[in-house]
N, C-alpha and C. Protein backbone atom coordinates (compact mmCIF):
# COMPACT_ATOMS: atom_id res chain seq x y z
N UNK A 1 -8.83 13.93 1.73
CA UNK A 1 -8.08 12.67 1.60
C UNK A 1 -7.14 12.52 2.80
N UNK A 2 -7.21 11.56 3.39
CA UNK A 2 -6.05 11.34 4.26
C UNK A 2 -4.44 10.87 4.03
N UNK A 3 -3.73 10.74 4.92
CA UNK A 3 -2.18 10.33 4.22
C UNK A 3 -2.15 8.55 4.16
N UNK A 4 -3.29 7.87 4.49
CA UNK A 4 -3.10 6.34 4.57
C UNK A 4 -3.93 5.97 3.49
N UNK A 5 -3.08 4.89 2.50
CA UNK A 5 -3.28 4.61 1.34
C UNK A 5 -3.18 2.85 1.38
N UNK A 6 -4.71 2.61 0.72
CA UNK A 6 -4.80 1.09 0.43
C UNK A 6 -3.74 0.56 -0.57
N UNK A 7 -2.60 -0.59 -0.50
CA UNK A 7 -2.76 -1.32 -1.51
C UNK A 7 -2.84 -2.51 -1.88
N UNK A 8 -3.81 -2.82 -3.12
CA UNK A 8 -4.21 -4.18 -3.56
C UNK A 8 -3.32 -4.80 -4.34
N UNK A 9 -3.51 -6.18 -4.63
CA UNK A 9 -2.86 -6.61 -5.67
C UNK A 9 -1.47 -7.29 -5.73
N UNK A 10 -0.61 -7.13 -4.12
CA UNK A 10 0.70 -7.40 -3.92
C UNK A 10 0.55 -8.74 -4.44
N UNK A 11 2.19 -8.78 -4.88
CA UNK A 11 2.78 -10.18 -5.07
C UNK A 11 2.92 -10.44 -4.12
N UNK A 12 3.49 -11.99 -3.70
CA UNK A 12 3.59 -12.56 -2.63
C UNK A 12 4.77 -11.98 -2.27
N UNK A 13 5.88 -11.71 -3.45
CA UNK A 13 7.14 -12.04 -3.23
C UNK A 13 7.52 -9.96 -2.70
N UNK A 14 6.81 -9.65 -2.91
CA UNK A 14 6.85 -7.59 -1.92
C UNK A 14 7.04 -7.83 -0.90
N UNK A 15 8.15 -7.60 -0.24
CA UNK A 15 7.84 -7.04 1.01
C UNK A 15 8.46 -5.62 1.54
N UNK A 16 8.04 -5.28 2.62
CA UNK A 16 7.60 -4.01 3.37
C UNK A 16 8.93 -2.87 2.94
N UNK A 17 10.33 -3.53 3.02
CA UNK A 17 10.97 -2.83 2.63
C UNK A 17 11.02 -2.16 0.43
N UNK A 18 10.79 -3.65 0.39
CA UNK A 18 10.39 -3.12 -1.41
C UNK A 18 9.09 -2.14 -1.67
N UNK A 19 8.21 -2.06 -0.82
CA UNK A 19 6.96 -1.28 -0.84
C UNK A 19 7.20 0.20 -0.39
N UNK A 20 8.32 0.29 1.02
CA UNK A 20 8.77 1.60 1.21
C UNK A 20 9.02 2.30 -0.35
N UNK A 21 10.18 1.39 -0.48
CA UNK A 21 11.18 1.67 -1.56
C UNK A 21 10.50 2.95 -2.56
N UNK A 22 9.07 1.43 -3.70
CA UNK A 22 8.34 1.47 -4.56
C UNK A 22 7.75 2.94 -4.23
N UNK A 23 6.92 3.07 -3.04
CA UNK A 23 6.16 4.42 -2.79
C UNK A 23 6.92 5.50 -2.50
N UNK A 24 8.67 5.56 -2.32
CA UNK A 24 8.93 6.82 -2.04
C UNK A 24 9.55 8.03 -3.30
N UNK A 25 8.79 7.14 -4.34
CA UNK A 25 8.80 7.78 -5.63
C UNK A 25 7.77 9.13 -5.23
N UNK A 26 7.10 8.75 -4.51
CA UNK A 26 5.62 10.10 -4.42
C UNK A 26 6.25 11.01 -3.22
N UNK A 27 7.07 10.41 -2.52
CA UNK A 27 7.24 11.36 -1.36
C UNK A 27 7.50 10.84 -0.05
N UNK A 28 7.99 10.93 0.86
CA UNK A 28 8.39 10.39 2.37
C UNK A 28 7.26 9.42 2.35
N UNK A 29 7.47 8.23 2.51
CA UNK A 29 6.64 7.34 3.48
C UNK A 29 7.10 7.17 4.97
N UNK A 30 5.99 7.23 5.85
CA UNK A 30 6.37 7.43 7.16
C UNK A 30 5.96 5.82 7.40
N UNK A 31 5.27 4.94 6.83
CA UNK A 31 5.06 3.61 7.47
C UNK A 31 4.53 2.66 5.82
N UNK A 32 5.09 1.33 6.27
CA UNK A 32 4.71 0.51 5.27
C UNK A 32 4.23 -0.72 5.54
N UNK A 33 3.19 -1.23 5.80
CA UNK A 33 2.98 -2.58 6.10
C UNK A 33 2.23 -3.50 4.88
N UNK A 34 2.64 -4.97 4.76
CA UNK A 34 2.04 -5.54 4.39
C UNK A 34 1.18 -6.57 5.47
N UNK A 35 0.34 -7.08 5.11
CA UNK A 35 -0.66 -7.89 6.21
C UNK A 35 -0.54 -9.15 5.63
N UNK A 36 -0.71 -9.95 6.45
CA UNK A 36 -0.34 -11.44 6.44
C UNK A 36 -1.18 -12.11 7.45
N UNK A 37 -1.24 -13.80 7.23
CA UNK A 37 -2.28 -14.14 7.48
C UNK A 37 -1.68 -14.59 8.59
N UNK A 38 -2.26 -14.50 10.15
CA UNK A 38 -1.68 -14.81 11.43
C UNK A 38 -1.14 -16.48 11.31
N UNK A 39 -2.13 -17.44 10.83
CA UNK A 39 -1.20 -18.90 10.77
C UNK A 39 -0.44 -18.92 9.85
N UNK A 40 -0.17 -18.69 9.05
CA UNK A 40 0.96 -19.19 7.72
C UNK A 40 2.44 -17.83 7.94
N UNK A 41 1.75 -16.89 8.14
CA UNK A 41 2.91 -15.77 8.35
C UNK A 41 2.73 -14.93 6.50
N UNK A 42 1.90 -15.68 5.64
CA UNK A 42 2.16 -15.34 3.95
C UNK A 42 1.36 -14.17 3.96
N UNK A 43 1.64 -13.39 3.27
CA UNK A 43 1.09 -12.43 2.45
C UNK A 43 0.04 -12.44 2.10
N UNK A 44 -1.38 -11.45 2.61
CA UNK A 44 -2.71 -11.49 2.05
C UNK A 44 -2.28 -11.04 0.58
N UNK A 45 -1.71 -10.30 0.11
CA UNK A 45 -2.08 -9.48 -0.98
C UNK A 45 -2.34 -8.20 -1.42
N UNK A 46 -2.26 -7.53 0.20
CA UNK A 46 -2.46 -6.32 0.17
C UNK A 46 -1.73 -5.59 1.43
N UNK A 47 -1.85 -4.66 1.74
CA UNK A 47 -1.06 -3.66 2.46
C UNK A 47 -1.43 -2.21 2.62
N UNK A 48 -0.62 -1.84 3.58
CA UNK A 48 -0.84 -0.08 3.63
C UNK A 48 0.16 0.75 3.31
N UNK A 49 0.27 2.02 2.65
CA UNK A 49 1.28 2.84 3.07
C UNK A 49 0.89 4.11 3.54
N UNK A 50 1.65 4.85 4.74
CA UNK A 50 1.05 6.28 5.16
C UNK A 50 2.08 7.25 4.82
N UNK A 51 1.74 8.01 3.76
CA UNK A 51 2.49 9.21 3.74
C UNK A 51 2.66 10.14 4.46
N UNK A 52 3.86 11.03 4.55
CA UNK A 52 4.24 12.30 5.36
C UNK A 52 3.13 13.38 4.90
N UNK A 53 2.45 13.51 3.91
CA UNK A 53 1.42 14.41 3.67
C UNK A 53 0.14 14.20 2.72
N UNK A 54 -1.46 14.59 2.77
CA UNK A 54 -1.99 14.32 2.10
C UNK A 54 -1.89 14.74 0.55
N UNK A 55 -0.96 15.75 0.67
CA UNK A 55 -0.67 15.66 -0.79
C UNK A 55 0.00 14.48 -1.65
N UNK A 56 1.32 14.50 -1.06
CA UNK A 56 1.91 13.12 -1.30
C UNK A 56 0.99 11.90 -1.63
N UNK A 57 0.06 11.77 -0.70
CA UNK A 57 -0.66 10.53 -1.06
C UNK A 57 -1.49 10.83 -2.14
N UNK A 58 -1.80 11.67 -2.49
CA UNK A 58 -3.19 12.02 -3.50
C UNK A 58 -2.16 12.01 -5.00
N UNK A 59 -0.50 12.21 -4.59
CA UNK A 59 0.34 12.29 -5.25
C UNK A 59 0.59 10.62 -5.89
N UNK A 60 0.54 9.72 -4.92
CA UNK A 60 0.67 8.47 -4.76
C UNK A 60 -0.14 7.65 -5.60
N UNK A 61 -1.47 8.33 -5.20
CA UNK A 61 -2.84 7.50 -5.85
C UNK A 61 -2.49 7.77 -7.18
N UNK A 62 -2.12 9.34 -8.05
CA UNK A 62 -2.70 9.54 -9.20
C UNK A 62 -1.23 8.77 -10.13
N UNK A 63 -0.12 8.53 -9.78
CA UNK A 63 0.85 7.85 -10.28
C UNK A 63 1.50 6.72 -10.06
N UNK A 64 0.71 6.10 -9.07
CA UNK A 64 1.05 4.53 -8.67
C UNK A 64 0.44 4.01 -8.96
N UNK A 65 -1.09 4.05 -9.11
CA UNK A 65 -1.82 3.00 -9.27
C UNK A 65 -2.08 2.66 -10.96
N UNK A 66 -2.17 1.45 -10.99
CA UNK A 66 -1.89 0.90 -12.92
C UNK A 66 -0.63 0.43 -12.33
N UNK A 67 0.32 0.75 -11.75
CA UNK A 67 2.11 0.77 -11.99
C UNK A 67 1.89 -0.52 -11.61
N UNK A 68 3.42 -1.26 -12.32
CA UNK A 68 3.83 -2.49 -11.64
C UNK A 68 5.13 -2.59 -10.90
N UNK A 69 4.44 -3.72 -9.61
CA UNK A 69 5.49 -3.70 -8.96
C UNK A 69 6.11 -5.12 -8.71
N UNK A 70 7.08 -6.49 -8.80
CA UNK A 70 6.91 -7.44 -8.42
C UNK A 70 6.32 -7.97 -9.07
N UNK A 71 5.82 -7.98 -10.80
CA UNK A 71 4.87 -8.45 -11.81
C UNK A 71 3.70 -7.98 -11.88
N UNK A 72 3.23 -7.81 -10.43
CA UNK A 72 1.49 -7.48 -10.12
C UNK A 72 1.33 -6.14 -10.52
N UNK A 73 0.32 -6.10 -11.50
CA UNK A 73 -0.20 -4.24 -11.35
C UNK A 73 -1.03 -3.58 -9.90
N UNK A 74 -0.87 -3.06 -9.20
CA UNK A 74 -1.19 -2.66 -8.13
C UNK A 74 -2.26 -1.25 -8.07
N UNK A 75 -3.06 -1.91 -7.16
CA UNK A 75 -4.42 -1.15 -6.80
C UNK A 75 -4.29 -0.15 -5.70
N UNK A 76 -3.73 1.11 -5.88
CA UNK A 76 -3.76 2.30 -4.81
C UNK A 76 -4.81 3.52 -5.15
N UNK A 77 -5.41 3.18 -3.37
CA UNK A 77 -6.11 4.24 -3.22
C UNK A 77 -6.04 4.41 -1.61
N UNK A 78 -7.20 5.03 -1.60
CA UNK A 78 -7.50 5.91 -0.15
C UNK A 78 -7.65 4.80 0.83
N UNK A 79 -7.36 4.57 2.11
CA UNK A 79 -7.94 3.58 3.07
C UNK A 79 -9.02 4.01 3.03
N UNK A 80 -9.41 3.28 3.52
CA UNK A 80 -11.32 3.56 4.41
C UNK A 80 -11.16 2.77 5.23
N UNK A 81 -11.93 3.23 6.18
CA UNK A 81 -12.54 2.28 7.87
C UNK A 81 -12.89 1.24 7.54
N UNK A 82 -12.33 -0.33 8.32
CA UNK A 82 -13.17 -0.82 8.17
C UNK A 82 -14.45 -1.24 8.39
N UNK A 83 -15.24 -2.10 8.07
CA UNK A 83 -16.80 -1.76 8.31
C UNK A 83 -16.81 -2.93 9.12
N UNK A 84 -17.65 -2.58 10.10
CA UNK A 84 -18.08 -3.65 11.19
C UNK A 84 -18.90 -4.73 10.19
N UNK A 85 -18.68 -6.01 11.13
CA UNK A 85 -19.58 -6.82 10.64
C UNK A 85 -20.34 -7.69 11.85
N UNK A 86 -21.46 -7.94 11.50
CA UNK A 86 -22.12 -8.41 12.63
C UNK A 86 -22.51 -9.74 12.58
């Protein structure tokens, strides 16, 4: 498992500092981003966080995800690459 962790499901109204916040229940977060859509500046819905260790994150996955944050129940797991598209 790596230390960079998907998450789904954000409210609009999360942002990067409430997401630190939320994830440093599991352990140091070293980075928090949410992604947003380049014209509007709003919130896709989802985001990253990278933990200080893969434990932490595996720590992250097994007690964050179900949790609510901001109303939304939130979807954490593992990143994955994304996949080319042609």
């Amino acid at each position: 498992m790596s230390n960079k962790l998907y998450i789904g499901s954000l409210s609009y109204d999360t942002n990067e500092d409430g997401l630190r916040e939320f994830f440093s229940q599991a352990g140091t977060v070293t980075s928090a981003v949410i992604i947003t859509d380049k014209m509007s500046g709003r919130s896709k819905g989802f985001g990253f966080v990278e933990m200080s260790s893969e434990e932490e994150a595996k720590k992250a996955v097994e007690t964050l995800n179900g949790k609510e944050l901001d109303g939304r129940t939130l979807i954490v797991d593992e990143a994955r690459p994304m996949k080319k598209s042609f």
